[in-house]
Structures are given as C-alpha cells and as structure tokens.
C-alpha atoms as a PDB file:
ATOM      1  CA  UNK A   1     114.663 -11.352-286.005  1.00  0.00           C
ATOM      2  CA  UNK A   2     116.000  -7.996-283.920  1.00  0.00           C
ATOM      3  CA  UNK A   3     118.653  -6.030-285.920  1.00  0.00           C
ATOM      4  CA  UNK A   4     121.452  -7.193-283.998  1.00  0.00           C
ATOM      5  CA  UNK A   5     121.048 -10.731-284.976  1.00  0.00           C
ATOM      6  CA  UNK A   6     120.764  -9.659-288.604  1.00  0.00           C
ATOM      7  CA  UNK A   7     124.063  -8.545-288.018  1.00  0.00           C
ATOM      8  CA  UNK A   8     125.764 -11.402-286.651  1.00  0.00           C
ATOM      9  CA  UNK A   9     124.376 -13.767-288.793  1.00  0.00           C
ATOM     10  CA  UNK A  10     125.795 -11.288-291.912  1.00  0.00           C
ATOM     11  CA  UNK A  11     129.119 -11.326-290.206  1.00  0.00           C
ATOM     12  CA  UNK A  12     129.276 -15.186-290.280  1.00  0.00           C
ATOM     13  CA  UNK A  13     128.266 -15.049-294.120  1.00  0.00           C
ATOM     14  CA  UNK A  14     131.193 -12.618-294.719  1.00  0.00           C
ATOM     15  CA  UNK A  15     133.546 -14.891-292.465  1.00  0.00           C
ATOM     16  CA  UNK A  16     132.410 -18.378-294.797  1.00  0.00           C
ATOM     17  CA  UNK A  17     133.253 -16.252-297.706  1.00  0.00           C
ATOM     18  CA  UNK A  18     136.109 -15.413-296.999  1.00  0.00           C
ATOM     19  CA  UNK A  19     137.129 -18.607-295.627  1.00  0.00           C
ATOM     20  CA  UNK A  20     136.104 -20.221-298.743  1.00  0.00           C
ATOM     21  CA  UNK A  21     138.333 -17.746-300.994  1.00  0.00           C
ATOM     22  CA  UNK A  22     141.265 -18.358-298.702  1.00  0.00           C
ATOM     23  CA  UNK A  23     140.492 -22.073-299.582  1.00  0.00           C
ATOM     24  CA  UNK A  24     140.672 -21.753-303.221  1.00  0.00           C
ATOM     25  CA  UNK A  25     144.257 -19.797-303.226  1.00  0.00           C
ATOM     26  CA  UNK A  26     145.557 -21.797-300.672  1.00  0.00           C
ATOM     27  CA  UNK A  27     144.318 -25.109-303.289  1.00  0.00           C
ATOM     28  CA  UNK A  28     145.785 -23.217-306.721  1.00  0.00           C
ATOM     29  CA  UNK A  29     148.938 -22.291-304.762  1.00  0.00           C
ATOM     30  CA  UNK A  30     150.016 -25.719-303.319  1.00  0.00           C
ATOM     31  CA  UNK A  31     150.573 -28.867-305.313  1.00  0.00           C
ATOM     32  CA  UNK A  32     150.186 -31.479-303.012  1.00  0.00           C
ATOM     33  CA  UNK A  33     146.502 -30.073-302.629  1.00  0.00           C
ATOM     34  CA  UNK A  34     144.634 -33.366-301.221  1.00  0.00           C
ATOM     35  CA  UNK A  35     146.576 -32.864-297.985  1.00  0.00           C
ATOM     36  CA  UNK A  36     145.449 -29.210-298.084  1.00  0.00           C
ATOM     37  CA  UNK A  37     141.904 -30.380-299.050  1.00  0.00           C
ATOM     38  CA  UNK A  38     142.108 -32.448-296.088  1.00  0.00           C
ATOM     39  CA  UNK A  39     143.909 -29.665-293.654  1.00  0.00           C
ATOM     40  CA  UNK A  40     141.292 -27.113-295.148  1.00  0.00           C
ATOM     41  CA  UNK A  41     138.436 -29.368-294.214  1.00  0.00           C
ATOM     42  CA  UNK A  42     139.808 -29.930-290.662  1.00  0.00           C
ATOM     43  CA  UNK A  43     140.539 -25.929-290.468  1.00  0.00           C
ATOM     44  CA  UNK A  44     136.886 -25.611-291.709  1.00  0.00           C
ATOM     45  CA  UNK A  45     135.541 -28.091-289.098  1.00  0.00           C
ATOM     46  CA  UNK A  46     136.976 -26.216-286.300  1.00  0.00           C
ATOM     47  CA  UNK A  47     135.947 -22.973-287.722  1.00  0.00           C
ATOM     48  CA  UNK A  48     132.517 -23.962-288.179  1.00  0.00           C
ATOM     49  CA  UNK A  49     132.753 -25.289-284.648  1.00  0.00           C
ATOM     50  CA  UNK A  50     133.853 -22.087-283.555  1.00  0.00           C
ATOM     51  CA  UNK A  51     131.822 -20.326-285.432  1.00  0.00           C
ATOM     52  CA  UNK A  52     128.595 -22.485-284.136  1.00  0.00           C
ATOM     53  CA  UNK A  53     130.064 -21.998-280.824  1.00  0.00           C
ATOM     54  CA  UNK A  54     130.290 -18.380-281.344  1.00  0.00           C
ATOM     55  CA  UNK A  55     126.731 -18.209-282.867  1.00  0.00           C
ATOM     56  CA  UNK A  56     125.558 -19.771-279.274  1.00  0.00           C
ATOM     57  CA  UNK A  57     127.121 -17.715-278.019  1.00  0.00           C
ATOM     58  CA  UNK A  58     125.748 -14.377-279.649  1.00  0.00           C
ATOM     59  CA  UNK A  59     122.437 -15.826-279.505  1.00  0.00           C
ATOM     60  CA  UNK A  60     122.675 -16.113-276.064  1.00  0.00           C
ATOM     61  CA  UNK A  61     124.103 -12.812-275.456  1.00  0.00           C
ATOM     62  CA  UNK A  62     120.789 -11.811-277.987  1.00  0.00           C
ATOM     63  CA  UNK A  63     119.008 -13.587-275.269  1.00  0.00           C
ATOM     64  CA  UNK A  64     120.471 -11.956-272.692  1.00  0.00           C
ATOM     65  CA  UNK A  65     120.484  -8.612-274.264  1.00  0.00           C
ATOM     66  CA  UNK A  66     116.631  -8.814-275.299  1.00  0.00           C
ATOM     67  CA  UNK A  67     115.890  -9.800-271.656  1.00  0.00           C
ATOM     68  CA  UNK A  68     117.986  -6.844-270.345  1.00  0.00           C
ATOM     69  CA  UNK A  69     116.113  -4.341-273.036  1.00  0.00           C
ATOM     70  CA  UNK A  70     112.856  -5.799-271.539  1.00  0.00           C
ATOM     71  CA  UNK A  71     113.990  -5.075-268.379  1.00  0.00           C
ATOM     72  CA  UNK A  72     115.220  -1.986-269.292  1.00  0.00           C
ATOM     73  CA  UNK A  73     111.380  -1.348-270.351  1.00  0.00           C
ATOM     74  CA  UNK A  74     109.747  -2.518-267.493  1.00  0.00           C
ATOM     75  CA  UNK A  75     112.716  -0.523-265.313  1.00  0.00           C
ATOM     76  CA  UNK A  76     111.558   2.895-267.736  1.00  0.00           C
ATOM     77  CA  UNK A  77     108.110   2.332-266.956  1.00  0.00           C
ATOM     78  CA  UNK A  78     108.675   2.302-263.576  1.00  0.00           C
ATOM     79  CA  UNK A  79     110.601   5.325-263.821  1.00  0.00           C
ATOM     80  CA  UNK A  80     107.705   7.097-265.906  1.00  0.00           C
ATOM     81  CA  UNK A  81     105.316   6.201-263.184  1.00  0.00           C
ATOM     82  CA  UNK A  82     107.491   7.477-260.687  1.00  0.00           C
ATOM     83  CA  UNK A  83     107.866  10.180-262.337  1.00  0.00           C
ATOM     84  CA  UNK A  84     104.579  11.125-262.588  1.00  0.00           C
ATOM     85  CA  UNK A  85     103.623   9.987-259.261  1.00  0.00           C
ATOM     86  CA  UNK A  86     106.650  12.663-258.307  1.00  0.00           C
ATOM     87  CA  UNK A  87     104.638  15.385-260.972  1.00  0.00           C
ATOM     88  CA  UNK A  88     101.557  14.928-259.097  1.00  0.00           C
ATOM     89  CA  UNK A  89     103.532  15.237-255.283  1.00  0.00           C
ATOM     90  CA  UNK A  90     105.088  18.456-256.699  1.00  0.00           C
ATOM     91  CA  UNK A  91     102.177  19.472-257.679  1.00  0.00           C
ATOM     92  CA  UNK A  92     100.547  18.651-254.995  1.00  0.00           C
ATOM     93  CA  UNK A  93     103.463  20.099-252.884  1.00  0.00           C
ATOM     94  CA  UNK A  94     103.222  23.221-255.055  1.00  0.00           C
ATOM     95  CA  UNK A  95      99.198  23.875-254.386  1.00  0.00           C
ATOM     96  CA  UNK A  96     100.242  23.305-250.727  1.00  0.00           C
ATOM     97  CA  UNK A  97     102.569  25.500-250.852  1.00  0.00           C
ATOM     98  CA  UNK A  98     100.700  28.579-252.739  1.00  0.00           C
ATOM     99  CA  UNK A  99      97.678  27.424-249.768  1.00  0.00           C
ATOM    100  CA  UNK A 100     100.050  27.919-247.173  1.00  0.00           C
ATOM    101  CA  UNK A 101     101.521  31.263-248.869  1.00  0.00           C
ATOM    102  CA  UNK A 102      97.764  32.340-249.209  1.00  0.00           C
ATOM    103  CA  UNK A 103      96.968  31.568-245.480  1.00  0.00           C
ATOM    104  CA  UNK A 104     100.644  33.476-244.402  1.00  0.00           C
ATOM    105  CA  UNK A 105      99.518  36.228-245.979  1.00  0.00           C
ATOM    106  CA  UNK A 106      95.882  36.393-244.951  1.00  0.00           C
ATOM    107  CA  UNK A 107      97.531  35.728-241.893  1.00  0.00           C
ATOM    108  CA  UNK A 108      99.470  38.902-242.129  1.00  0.00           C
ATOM    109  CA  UNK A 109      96.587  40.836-243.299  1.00  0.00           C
ATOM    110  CA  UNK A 110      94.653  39.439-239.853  1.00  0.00           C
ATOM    111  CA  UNK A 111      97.427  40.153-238.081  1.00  0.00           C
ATOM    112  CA  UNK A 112      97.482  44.217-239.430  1.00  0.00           C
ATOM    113  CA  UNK A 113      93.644  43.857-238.619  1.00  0.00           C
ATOM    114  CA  UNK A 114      94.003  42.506-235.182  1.00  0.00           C
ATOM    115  CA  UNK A 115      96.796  45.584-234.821  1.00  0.00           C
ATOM    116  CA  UNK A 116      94.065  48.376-235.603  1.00  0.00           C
ATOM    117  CA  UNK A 117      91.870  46.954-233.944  1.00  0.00           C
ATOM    118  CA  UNK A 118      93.849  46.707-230.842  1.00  0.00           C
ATOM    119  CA  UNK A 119      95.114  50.242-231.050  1.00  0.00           C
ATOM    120  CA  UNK A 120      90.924  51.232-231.494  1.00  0.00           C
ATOM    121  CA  UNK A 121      89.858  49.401-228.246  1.00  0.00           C
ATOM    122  CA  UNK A 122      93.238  50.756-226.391  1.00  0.00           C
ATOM    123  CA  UNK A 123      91.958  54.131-227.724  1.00  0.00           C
ATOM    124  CA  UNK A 124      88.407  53.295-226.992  1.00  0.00           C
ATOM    125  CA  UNK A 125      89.827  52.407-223.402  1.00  0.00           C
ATOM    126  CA  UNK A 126      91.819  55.574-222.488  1.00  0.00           C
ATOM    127  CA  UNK A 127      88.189  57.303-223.526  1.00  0.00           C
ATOM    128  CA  UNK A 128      85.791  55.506-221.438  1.00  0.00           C
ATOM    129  CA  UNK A 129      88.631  55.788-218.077  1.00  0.00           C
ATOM    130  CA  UNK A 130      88.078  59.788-219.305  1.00  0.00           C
ATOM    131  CA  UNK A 131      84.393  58.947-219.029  1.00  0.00           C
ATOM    132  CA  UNK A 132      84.354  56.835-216.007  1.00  0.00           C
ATOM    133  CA  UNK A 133      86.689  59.543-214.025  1.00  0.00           C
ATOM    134  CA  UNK A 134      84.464  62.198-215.033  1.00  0.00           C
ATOM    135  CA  UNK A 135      81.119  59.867-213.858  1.00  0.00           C
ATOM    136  CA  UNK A 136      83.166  59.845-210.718  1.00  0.00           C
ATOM    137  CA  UNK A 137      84.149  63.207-210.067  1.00  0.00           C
ATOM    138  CA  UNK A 138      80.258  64.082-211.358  1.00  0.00           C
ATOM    139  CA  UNK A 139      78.924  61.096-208.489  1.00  0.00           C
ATOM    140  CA  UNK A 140      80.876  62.858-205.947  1.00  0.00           C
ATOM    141  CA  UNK A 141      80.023  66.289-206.485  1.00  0.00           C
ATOM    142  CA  UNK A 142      76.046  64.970-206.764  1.00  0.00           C
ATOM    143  CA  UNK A 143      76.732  63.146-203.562  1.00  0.00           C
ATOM    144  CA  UNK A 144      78.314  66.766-201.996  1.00  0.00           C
ATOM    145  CA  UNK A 145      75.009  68.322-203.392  1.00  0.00           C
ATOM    146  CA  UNK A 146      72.846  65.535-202.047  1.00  0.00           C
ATOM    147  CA  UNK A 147      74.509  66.063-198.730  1.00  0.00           C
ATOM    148  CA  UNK A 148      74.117  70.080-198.761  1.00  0.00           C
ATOM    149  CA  UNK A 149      71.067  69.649-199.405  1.00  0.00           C
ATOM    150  CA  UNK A 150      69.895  66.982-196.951  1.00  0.00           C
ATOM    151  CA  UNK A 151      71.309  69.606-194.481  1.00  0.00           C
ATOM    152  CA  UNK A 152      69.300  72.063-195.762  1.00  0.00           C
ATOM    153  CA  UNK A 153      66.160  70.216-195.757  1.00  0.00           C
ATOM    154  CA  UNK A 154      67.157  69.442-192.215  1.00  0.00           C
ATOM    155  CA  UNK A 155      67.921  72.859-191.844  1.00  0.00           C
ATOM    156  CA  UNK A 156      64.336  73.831-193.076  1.00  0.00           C
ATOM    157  CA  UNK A 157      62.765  71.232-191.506  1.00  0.00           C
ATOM    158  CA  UNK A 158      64.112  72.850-188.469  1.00  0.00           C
ATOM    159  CA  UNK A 159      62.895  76.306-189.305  1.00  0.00           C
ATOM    160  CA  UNK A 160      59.624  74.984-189.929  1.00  0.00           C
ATOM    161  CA  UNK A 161      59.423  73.591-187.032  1.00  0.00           C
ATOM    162  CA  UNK A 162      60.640  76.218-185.168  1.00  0.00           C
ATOM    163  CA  UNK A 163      58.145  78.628-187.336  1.00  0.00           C
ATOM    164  CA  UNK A 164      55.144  75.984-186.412  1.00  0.00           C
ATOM    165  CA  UNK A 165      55.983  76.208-182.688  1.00  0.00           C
ATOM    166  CA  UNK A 166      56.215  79.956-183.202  1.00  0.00           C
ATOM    167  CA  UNK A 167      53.113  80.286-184.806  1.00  0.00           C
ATOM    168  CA  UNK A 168      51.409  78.196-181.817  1.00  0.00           C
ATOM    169  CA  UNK A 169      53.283  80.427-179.423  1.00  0.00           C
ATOM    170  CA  UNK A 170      51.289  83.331-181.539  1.00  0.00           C
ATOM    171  CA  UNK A 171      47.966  81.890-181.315  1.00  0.00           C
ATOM    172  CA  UNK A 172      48.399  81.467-177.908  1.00  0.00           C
ATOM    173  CA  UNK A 173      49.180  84.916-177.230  1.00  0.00           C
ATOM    174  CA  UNK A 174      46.363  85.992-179.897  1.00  0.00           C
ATOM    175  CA  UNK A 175      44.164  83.904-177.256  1.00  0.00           C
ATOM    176  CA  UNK A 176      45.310  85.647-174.794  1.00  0.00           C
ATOM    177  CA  UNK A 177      45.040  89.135-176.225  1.00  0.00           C
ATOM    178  CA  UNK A 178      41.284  88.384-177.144  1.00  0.00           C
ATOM    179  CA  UNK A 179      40.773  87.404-173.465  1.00  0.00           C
ATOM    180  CA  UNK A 180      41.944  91.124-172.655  1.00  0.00           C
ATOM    181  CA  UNK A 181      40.271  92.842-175.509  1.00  0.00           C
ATOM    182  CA  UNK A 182      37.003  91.117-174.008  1.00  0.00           C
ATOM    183  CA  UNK A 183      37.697  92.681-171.086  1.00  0.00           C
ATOM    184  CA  UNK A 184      38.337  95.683-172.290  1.00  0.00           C
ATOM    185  CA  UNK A 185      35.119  95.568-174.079  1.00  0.00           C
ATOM    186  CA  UNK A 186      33.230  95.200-171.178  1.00  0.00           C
ATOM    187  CA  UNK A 187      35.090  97.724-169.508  1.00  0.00           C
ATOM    188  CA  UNK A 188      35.339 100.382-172.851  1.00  0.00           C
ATOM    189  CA  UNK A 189      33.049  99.673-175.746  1.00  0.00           C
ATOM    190  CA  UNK A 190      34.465 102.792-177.482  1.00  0.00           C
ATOM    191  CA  UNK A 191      38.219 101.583-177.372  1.00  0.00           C
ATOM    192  CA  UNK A 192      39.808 102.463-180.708  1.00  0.00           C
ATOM    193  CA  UNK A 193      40.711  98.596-181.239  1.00  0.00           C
ATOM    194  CA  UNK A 194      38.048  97.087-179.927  1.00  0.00           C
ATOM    195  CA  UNK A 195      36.447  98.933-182.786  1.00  0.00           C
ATOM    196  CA  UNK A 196      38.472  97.682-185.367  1.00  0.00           C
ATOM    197  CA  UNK A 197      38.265  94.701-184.389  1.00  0.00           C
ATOM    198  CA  UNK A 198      34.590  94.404-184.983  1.00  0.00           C
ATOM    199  CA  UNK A 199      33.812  97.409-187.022  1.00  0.00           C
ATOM    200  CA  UNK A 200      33.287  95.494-191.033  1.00  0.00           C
ATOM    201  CA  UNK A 201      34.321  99.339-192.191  1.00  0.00           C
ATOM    202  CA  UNK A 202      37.531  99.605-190.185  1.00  0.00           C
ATOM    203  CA  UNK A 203      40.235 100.331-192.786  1.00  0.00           C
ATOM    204  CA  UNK A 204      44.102 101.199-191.814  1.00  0.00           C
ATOM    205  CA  UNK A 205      46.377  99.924-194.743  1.00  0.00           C
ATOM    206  CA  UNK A 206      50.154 100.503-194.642  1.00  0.00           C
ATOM    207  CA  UNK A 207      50.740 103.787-196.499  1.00  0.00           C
ATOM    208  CA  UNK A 208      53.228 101.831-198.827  1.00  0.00           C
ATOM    209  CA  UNK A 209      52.431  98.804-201.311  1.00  0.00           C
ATOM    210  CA  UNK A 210      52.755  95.708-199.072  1.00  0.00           C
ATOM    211  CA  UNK A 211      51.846  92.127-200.725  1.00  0.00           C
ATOM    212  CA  UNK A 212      52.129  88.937-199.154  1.00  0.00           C
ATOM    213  CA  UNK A 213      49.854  85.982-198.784  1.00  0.00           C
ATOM    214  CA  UNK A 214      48.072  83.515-195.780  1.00  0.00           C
ATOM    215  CA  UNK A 215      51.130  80.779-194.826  1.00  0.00           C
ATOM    216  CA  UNK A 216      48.765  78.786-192.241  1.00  0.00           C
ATOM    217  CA  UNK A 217      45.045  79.155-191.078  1.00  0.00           C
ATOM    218  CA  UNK A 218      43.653  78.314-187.844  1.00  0.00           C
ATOM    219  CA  UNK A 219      40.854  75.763-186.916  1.00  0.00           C
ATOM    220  CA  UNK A 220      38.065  78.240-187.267  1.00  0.00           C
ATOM    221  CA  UNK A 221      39.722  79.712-190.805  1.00  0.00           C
ATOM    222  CA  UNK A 222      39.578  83.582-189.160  1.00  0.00           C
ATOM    223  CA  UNK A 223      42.979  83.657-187.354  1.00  0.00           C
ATOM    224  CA  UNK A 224      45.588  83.425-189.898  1.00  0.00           C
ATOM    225  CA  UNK A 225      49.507  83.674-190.501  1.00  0.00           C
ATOM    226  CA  UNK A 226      50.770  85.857-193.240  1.00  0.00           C
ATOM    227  CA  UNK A 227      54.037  85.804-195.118  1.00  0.00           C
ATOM    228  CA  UNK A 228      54.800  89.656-194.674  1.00  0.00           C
ATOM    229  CA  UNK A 229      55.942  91.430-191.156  1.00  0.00           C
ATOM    230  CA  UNK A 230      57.405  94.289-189.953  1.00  0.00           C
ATOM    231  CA  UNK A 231      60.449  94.051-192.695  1.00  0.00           C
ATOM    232  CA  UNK A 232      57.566  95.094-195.141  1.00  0.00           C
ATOM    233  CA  UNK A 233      56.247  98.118-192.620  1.00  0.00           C
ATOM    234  CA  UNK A 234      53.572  96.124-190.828  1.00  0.00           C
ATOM    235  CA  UNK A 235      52.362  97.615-187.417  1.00  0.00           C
ATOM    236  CA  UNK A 236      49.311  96.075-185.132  1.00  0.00           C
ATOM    237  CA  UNK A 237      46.236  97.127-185.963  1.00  0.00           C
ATOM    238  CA  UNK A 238      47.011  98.024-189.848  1.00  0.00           C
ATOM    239  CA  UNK A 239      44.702  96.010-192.413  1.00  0.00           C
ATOM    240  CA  UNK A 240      45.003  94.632-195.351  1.00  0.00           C
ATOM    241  CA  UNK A 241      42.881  92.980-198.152  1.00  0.00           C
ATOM    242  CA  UNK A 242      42.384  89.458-198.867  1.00  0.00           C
ATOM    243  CA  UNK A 243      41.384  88.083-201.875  1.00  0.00           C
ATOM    244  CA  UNK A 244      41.481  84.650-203.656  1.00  0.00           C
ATOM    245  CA  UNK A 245      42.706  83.828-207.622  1.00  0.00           C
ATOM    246  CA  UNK A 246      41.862  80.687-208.271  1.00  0.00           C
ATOM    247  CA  UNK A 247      39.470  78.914-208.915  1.00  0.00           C
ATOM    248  CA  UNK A 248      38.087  82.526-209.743  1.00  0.00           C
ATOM    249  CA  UNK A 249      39.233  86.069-208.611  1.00  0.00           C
ATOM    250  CA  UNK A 250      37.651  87.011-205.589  1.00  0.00           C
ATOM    251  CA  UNK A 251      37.302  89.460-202.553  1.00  0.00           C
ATOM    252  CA  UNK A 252      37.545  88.065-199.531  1.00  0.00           C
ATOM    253  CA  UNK A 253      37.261  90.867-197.183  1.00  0.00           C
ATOM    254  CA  UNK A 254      39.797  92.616-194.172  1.00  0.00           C
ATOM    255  CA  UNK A 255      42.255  91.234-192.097  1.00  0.00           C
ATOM    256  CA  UNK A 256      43.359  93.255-188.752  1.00  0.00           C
ATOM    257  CA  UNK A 257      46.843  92.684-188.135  1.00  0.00           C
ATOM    258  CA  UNK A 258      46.701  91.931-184.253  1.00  0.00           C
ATOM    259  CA  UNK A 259      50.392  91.080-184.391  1.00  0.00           C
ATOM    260  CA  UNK A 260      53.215  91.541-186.261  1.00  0.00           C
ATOM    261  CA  UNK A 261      56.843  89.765-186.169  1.00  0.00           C
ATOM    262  CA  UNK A 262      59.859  90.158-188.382  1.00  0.00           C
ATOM    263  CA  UNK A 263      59.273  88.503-191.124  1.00  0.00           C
ATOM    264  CA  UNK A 264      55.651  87.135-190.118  1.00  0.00           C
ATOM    265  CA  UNK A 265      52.264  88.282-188.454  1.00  0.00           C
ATOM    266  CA  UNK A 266      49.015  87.602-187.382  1.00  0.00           C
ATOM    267  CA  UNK A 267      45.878  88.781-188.721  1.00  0.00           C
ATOM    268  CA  UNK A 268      42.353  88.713-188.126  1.00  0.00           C
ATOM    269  CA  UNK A 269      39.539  88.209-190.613  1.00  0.00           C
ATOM    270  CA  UNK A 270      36.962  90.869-190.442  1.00  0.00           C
ATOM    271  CA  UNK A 271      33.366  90.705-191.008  1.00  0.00           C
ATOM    272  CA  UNK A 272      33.189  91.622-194.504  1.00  0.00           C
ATOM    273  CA  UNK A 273      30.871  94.312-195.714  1.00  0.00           C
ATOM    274  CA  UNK A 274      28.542  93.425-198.632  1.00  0.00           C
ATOM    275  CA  UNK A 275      30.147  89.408-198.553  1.00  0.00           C
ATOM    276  CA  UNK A 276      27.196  86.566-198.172  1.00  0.00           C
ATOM    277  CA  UNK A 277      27.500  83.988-195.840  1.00  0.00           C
ATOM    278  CA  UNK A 278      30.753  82.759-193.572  1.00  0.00           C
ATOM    279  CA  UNK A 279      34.172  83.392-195.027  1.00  0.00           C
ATOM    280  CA  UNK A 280      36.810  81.001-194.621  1.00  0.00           C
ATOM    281  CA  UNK A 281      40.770  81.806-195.608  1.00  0.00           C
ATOM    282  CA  UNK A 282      42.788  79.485-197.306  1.00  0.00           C
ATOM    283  CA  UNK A 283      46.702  78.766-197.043  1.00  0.00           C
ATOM    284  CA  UNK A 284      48.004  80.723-200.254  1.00  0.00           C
ATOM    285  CA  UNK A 285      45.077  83.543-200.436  1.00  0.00           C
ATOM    286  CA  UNK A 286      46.603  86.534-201.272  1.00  0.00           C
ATOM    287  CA  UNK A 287      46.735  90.167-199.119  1.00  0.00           C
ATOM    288  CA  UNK A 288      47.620  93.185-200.263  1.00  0.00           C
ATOM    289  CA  UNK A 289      47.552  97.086-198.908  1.00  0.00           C
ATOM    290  CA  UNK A 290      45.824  97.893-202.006  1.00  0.00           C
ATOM    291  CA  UNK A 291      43.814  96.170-204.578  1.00  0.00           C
ATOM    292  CA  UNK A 292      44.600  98.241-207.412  1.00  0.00           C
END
C-alpha cells in the first residue's frame, strides 16, 4: 500500500476511536441509554456508511492519483527524452555553428589571400604593360632600323651596281687602250709605257705608303680592280706589289696601274721576275707600294 493510503486508512482508525469514546460519554451521561444505544447505533450506521463511502471515495481518488503519478512518469520520460533529443540538436547546432564560424573565418583569411593576391597580379599587370610598351617602342625602332637599312642595302646595291657597270666601262676602255698601245708598239718599240708594260723589271711605286687590295679580277685573272685610287696618290703607270696571305704568304709579282679613278683603278699584272709558271690574282690579294 502507497503512503497516502496508509494515511487515510489511519485517519478512519482515529475517526472510530473517537466515535466510540463519544459513545461511551454520551451512554454514562444519559439515563434513558437504550434509546441512545439505539440512536448511537443508527449515528454509527450512517457514519460507517459515510465513512465506507468516503473510503471509495479516497480509494478512488488513490486510483486516480496513482494513474496521474504514472502518467506523470511516462509524461517525465518524455520530457527527459526530449530533452536529450534537444541536448543532442544543441549540440549538434553548436558543432554547426563553431563549423560555420571556422569556415567564416577561413573564409576571411581566403578572402585577405584573394586581396594580395589581386593587388600582386594588378602589380604584376602595370609591369608587363611597362614591358609590352617598351617591346613596342623597341619593335618600332627595329622596324625604323630594318627600314634604314633596307635602304641602304638598296642604296649599296645601287652603288655596286653602278661600280660593276663602271668597272665594265673600265675594261672596256683598258681594251681599248691596249688596242692603241699595240699600235704604238708597232709604231715605237722604245715608248716609255710600252716598256712598262712588258718590261718584268719595270718598277714606279708611289713615293708614299699606299695599301689596298684586288676588289674584282677579269676573265683572264691579269686585268684587275683595286680598292685604292687617286685619293691615296695613284697616277697611271705607277706600280705596286701584289702578294697573297692566305693560305700562305706569298709574292705575287707587279701590277701597272693603267688607270686610275677616285677611289678605284685599274691595274695590270706584270710578268713576274723569278715567279714559275702563270700567275693568276685573286679578289682580296693584297697590293702595297712597299713590302716592307
């Protein structure tokens, strides 16, 4: 039995006690006591009825109480298991939470990243326009140069033409000067160029140092153009000597200057005295007004 039934059923004890005392008095007090017997047993019938009535009814509310406490129970662990359930969401809620804080402020630090890196590349940019503007201004200024000096290849390619067509205009004349020196020589065999011309010992250098060297060679390798003219002192019928460096140093002989230009003139190979076999000059031999 639950406390609270204990209780009630000690309160009815207490109340049949006391009813029974009240009894005794009321029997010792009043003569005519039968009729009180009989009064006390119809109070006590109603009592107990009352009190039976009463007991029904506590039990009940016992009953009702017990079911309500069991209620109460199932109610509380409800409530615990919400409860937790609710623990574990704010935990839950809580980890999120800290994630999500985490992630802001990776987020942030990204962000600061992102920032530097930014400012880098802008700075990186500004650089390579620096570079790409100075490319440009270098392209054009290569393209000026390549332009200059297309037009002076053109320009030279001109000259050289101009200096071929000269020289060919100098041969010719050559050929026609050795069609009057043969004449001559039929006419004078003693004529002071004539002489040169074929003498191997004929020897009238410039009486300064002149250098210079063979620019261009005729078809039989004895008629040549030199590099040197009459800005270097050179007069018709002035030699000079011709010798080769490569593949080994080497005297070539005399050439008779037969005409000479500004900055050109044409020479003549001469027999060479002491030199076996045929002689041919070469585009870059070397002439000089003295060897040593």
């Amino acid at each position: 039995m639950r406390p609270l039934g204990k209780i009630l059923v000690f309160l009815v004890f207490l109340g049949a006690l006391a009813m029974g005392g009240l009894m005794i008095y009321i029997s010792k007090a009043t003569p005519n006591w039968e009729a009180a017997v009989k009064e006390r047993d119809a109070y006590i019938r109603v009592l107990s009825g009352n009190l039976q009535a009463e007991a029904e009814s506590r039990k009940k509310l016992v009953n009702d109480l017990e079911k309500l406490r069991q209620q109460l129970d199932a109610n509380l662990v409800e409530a615990k298991a919400e409860q937790q359930r609710l623990k574990l969401e704010i935990k839950d809620k809580e980890k999120h939470t800290q994630d999500a804080l985490k992630q802001a402020e990776e987020a942030g630090a990204n962000h600061a990243l992102a920032q530097a890196e930014a400012t880098r590349l802008q700075k990186e940019l500004v650089f390579l326009q620096g570079v790409v503007e100075q490319r440009e201004k270098t392209i054009l200024k290569i393209q000026e140069e390549i332009r200059t000096a297309k037009n002076e290849e053109q320009a030279a390619k001109n000259l050289a033409e101009t200096a071929s067509q000269r020289a060919l205009n100098l041969l010719e004349q050559v050929k026609e000067k050795e069609a009057v020196i043969a004449q001559l020589r039929k006419r004078d065999e003693g004529g002071k160029i004539i002489t040169s011309v074929r003498d191997a010992n004929y020897n009238n250098p410039p009486s300064h140092t002149v250098k210079g060297q063979v620019t261009a060679v005729d078809s039989t390798g004895k008629l040549v153009t030199l590099s040197i003219g009459s800005d270097q002192g050179l007069r018709t019928d002035q030699t000079l000597d011709v010798f080769r460096t490569s593949p080994k140093v080497e005297w070539l002989g005399r050439v008779l200057i037969v005409e000479a230009d500004l900055r050109s003139s044409v020479a003549r190979l001469l027999p060479a005295p002491g030199v076996q076999g045929p002689v041919t000059l070469m585009p870059g031999d070397q002439v000089a007004s003295k060897l040593r």
